[in-house]
C-alpha atoms as a PDB file:
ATOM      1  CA  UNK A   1      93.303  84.783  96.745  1.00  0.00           C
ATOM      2  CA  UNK A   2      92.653  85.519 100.830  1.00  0.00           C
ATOM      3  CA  UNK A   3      90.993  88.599 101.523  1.00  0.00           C
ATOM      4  CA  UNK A   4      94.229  89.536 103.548  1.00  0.00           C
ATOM      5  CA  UNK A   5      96.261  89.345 100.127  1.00  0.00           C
ATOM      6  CA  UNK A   6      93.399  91.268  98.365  1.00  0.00           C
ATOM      7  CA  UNK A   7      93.693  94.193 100.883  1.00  0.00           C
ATOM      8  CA  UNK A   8      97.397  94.051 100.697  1.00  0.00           C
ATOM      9  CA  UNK A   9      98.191  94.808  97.211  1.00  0.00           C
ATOM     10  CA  UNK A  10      97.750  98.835  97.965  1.00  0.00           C
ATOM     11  CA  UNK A  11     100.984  97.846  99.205  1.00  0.00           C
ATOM     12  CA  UNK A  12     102.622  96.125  96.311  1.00  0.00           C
ATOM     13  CA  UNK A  13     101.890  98.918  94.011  1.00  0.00           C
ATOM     14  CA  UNK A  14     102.878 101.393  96.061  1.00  0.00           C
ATOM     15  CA  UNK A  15     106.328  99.295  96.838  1.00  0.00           C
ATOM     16  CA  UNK A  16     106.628  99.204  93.329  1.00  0.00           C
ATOM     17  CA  UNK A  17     106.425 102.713  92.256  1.00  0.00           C
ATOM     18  CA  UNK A  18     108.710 104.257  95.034  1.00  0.00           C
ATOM     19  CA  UNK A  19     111.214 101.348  94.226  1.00  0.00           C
ATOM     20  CA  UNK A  20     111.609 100.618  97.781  1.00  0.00           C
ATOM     21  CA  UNK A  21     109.183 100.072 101.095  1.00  0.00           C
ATOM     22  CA  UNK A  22     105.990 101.799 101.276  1.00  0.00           C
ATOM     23  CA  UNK A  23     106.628 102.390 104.666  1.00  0.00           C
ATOM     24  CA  UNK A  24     109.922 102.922 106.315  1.00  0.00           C
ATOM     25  CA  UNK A  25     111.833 103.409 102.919  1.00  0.00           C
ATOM     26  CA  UNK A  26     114.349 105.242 104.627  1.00  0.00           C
ATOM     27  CA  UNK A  27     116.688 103.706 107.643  1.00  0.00           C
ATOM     28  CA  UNK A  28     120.041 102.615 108.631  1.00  0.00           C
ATOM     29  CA  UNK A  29     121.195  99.315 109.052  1.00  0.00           C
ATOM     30  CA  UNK A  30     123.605  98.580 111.972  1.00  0.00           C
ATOM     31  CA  UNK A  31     125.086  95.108 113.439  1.00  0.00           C
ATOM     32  CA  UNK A  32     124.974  95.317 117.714  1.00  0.00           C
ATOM     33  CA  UNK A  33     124.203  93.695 120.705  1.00  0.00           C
ATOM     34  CA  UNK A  34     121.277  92.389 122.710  1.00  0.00           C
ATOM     35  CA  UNK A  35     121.701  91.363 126.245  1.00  0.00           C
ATOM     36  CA  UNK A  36     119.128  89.845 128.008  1.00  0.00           C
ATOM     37  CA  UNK A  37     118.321  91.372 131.309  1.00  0.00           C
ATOM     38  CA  UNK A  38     115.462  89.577 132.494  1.00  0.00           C
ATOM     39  CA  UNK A  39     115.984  86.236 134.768  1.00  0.00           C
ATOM     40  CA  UNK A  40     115.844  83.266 131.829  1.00  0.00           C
ATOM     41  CA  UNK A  41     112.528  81.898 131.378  1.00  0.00           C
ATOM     42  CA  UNK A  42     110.703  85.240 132.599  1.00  0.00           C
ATOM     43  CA  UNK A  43     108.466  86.143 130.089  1.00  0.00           C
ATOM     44  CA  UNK A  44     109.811  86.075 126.330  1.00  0.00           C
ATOM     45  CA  UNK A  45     112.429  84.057 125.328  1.00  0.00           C
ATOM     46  CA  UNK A  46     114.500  86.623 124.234  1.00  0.00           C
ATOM     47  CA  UNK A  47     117.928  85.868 124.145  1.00  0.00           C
ATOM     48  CA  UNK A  48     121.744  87.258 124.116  1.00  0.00           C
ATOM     49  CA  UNK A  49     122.844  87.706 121.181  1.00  0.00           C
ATOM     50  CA  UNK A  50     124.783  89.470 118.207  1.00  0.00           C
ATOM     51  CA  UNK A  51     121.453  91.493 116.038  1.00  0.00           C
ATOM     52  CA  UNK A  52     121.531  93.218 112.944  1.00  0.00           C
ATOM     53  CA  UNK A  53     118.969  96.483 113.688  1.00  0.00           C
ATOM     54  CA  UNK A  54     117.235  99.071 111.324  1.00  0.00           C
ATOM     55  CA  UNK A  55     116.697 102.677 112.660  1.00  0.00           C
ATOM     56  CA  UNK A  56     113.999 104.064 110.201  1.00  0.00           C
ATOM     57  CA  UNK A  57     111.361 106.504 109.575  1.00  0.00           C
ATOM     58  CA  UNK A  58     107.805 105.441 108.503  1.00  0.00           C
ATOM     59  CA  UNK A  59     106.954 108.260 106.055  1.00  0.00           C
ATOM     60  CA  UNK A  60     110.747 109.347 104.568  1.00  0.00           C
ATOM     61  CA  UNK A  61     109.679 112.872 105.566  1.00  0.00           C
ATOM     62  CA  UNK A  62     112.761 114.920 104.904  1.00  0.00           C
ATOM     63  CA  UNK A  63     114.912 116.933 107.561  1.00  0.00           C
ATOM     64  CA  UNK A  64     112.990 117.282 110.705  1.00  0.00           C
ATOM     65  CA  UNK A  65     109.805 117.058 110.164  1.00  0.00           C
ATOM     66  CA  UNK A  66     107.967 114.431 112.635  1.00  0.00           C
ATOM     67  CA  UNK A  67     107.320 111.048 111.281  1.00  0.00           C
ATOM     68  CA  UNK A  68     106.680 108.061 112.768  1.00  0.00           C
ATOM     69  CA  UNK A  69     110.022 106.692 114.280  1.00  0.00           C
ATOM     70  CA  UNK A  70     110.848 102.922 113.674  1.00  0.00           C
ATOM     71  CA  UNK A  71     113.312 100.186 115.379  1.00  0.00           C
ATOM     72  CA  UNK A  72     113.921  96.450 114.316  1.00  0.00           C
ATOM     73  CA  UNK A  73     115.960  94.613 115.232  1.00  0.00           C
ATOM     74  CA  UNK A  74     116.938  90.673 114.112  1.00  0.00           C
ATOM     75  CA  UNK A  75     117.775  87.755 116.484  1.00  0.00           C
ATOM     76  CA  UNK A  76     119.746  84.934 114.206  1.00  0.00           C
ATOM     77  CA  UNK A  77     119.187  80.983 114.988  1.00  0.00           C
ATOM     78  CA  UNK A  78     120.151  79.860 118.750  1.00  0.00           C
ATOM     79  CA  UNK A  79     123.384  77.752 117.719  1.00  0.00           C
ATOM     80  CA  UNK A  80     123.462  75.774 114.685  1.00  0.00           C
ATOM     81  CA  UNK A  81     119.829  74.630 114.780  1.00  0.00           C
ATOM     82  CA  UNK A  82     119.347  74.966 111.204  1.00  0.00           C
ATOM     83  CA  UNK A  83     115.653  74.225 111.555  1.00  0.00           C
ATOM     84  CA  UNK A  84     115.469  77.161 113.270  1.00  0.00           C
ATOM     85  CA  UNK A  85     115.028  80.551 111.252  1.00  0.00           C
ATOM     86  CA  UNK A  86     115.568  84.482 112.781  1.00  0.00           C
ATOM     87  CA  UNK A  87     113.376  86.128 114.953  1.00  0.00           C
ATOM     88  CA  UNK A  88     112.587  89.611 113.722  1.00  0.00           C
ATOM     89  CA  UNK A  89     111.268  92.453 116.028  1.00  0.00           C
ATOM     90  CA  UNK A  90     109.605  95.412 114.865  1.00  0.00           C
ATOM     91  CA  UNK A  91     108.718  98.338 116.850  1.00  0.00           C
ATOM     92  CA  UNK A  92     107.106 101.791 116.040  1.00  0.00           C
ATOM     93  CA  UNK A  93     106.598 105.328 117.226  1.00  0.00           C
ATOM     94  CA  UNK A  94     103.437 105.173 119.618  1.00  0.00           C
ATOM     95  CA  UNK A  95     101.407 108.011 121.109  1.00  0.00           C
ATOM     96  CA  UNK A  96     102.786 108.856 124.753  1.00  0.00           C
ATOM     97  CA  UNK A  97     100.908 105.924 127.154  1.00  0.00           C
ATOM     98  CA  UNK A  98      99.723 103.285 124.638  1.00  0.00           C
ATOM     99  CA  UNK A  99     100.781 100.575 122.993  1.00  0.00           C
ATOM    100  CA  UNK A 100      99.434 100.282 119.748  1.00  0.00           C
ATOM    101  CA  UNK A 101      98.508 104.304 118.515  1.00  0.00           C
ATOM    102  CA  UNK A 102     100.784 104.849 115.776  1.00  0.00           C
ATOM    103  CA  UNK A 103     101.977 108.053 115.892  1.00  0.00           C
ATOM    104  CA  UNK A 104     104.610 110.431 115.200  1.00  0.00           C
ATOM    105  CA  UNK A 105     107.702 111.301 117.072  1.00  0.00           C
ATOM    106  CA  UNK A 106     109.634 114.571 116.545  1.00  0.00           C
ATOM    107  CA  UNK A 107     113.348 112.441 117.236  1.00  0.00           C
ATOM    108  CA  UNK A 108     114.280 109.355 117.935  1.00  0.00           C
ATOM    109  CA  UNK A 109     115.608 110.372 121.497  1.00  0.00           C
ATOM    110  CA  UNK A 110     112.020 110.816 122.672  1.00  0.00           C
ATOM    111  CA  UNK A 111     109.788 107.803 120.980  1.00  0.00           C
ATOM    112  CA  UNK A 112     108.847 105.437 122.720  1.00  0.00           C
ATOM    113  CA  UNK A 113     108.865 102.471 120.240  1.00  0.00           C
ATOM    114  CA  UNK A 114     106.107  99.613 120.535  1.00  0.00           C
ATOM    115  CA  UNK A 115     105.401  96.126 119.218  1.00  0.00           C
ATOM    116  CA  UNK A 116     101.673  97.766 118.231  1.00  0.00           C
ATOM    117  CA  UNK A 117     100.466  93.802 118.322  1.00  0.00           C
ATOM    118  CA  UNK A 118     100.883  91.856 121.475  1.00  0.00           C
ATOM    119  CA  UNK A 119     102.955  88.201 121.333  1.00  0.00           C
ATOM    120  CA  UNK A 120     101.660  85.204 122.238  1.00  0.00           C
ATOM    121  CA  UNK A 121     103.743  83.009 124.516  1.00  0.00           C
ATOM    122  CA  UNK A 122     102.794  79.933 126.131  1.00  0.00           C
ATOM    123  CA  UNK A 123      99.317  80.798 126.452  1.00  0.00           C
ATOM    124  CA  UNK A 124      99.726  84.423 127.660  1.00  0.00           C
ATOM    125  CA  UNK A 125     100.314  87.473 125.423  1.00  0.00           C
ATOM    126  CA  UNK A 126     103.175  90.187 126.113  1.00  0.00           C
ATOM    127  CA  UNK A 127     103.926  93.483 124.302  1.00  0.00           C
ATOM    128  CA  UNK A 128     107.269  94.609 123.822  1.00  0.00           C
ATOM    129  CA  UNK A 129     108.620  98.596 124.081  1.00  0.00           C
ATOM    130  CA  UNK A 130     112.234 100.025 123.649  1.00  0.00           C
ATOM    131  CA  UNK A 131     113.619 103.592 124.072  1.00  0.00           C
ATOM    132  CA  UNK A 132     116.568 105.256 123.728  1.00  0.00           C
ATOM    133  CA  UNK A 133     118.724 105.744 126.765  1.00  0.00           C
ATOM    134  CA  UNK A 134     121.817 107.181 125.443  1.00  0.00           C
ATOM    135  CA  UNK A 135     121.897 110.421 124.171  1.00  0.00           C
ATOM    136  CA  UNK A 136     121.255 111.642 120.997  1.00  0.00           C
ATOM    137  CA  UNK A 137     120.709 115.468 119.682  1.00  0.00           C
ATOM    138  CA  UNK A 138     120.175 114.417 116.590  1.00  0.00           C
ATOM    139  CA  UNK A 139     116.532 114.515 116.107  1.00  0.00           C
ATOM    140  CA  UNK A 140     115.072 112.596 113.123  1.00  0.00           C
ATOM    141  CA  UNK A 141     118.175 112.691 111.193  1.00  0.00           C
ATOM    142  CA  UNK A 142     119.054 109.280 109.834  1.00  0.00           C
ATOM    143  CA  UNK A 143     123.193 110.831 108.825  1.00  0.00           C
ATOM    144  CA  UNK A 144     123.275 111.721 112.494  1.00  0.00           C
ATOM    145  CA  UNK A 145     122.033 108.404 113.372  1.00  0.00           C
ATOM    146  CA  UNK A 146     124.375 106.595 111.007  1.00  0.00           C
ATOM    147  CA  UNK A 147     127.399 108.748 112.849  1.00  0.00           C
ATOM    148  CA  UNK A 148     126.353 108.747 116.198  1.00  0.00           C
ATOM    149  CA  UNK A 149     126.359 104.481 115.778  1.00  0.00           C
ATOM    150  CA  UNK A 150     129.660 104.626 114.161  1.00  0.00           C
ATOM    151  CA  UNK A 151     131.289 107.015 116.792  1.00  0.00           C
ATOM    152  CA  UNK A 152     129.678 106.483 120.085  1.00  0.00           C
ATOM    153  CA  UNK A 153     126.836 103.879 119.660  1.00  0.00           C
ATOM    154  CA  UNK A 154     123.657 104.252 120.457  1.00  0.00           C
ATOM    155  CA  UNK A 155     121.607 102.534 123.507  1.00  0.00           C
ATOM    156  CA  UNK A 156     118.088 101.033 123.917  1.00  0.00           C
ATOM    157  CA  UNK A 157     116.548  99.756 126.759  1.00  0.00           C
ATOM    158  CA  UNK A 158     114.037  97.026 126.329  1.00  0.00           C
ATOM    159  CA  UNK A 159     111.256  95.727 128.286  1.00  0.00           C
ATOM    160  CA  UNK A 160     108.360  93.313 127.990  1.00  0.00           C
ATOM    161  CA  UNK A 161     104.835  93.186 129.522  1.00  0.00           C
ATOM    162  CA  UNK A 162     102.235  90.758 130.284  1.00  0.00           C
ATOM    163  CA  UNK A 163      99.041  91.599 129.304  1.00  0.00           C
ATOM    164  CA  UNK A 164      98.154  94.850 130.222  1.00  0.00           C
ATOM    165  CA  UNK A 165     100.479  94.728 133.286  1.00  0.00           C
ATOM    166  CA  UNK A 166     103.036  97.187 133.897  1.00  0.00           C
ATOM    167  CA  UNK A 167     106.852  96.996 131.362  1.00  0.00           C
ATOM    168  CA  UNK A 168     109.573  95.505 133.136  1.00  0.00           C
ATOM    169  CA  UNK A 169     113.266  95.466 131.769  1.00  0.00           C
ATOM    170  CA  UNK A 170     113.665  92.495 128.842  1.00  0.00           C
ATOM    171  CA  UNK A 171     117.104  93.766 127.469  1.00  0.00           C
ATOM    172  CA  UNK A 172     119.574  95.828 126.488  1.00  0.00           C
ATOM    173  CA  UNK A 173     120.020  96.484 122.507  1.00  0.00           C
ATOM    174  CA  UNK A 174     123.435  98.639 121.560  1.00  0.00           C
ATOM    175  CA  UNK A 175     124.134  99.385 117.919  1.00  0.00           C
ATOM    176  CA  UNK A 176     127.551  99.898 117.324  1.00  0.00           C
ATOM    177  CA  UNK A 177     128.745  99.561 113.780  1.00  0.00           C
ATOM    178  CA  UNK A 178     126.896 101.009 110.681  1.00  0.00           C
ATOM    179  CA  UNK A 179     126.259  97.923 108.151  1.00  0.00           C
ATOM    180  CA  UNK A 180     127.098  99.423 104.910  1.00  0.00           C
ATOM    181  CA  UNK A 181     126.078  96.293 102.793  1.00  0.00           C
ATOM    182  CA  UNK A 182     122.543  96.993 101.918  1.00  0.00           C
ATOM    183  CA  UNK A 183     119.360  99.162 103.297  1.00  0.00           C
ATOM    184  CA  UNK A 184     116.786  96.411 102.427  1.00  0.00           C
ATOM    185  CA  UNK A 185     117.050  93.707 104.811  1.00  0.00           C
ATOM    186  CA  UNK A 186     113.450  91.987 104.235  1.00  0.00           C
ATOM    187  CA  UNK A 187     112.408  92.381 108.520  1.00  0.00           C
ATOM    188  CA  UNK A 188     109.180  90.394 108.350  1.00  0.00           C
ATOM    189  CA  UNK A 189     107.751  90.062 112.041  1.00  0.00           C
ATOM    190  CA  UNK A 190     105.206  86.910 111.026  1.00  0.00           C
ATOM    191  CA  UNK A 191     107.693  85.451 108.635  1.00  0.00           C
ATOM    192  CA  UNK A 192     110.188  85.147 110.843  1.00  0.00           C
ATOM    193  CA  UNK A 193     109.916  84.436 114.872  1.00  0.00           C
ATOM    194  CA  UNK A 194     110.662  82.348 117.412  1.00  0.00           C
ATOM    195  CA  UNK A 195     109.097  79.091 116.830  1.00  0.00           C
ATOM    196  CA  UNK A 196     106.834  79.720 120.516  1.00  0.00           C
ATOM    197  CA  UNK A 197     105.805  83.130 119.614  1.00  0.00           C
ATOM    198  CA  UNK A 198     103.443  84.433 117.456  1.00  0.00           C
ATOM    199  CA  UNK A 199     101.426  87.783 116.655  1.00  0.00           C
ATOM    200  CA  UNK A 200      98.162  88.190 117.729  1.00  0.00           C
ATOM    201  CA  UNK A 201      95.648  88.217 116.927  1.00  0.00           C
ATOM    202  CA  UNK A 202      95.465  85.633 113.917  1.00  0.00           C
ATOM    203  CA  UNK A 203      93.576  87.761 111.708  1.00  0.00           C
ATOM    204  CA  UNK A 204      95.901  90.989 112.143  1.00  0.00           C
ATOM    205  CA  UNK A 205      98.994  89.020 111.538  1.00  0.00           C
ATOM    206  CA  UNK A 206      98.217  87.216 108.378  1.00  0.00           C
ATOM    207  CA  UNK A 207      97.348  91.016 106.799  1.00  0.00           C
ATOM    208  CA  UNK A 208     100.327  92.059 108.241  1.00  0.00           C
ATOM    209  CA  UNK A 209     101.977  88.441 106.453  1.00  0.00           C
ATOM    210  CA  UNK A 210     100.521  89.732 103.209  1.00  0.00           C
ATOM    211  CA  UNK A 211     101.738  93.098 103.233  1.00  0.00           C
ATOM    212  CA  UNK A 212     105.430  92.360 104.191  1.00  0.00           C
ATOM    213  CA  UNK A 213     104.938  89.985 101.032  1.00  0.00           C
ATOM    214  CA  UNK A 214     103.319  92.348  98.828  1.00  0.00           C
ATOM    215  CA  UNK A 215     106.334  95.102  99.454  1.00  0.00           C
ATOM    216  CA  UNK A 216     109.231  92.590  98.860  1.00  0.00           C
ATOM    217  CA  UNK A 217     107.286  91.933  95.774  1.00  0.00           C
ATOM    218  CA  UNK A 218     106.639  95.239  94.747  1.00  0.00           C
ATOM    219  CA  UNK A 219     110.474  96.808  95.250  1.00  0.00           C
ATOM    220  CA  UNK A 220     111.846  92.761  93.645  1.00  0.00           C
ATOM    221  CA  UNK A 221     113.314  91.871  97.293  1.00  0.00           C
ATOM    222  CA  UNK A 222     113.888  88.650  98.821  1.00  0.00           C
END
């Protein structure tokens, strides 16, 4: 066993007694829209698409009380290239003016949502942030988020950074339709990427490999 499986089996048990994820057990699960807004082969290769995203909250605090905010969001094979698996994207809650500070957010409307881990791309590494630019009242309340999608939609801007440079616009994510199929799409962001893009660093993303694995095993998901 790697010492990166060893370390994530906290997880599996944990998984397995709520039943669900140990972190960000509660979300909901909408199909949209991302656009690409940066010129094509500027930074990421991020591309438009139809996604299926995940609003969540880290914790599952109840009612209002801050927790740390998530977004994912999942980018299916370009075309038919069935070699080719989805790219998943998962961002969280970050103290105000870093990237990788987990902390929590008292509504969605004023996170600021971060990659935590940079990417590497063609030899240089980029971080990825989104907010939410349309407007929501609804603070941390995952019905409200579930009926503002279904009624209005709700906006995110997204934008990319090299290095430790300053964010520039990547894309434009709208969620418009509440998926009511299922709550446990398995996101995995080193499991499934874009076959030039990978976490780093190494180390960091095979724990974070292990874990993902460890909580589908724990809750019996794919």
């Amino acid at each position: 066993m790697y010492a990166s499986d060893l370390a994530a089996l906290p997880v599996r048990f944990g998984a397995a007694l709520r039943h669900r994820r140990l972190f960000h057990p509660s979300g909901a699960l909408a199909n949209g829209e991302l656009v690409r807004t940066a010129f094509e082969g500027e930074g990421l290769p991020m591309q438009s698409s139809r996604v299926v995203a995940r609003v969540s909250k880290g914790v599952g605090v109840p009612g209002g009380i801050p927790d740390v905010a998530g977004l994912a969001w999942r980018i299916p094979p370009p075309g038919d290239l069935s070699s080719c698996g989805p790219w998943d994207v998962l961002l969280a809650s970050t103290l105000a003016g870093t990237r990788f500070l987990l902390a929590p957010a008292t509504s969605f409307a004023a996170a600021t949502f971060s990659s935590l881990m940079p990417l590497r791309h063609r030899g240089g590494l980029w971080w990825v942030r989104a907010t939410l630019t349309s407007s929501f009242s609804g603070g941390l309340d995952l019905d409200a988020v579930r009926t503002e999608i279904e009624t209005r939609g709700m906006d995110f801007t997204v934008e990319q950074a090299s290095g430790w440079g300053e964010f520039r616009p990547l894309a434009r994510l709208r969620l418009q339709h509440v998926d009511p199929s299922s709550d446990d799409i398995a996101f995995d962001p080193v499991l499934h990427t874009h076959d030039e893009v990978r976490l780093a660093p190494g180390w960091l993303a095979d724990f974070r490999r292990a874990a993902y694995r460890r909580s589908r095993e724990g809750r019996g998901a794919q």
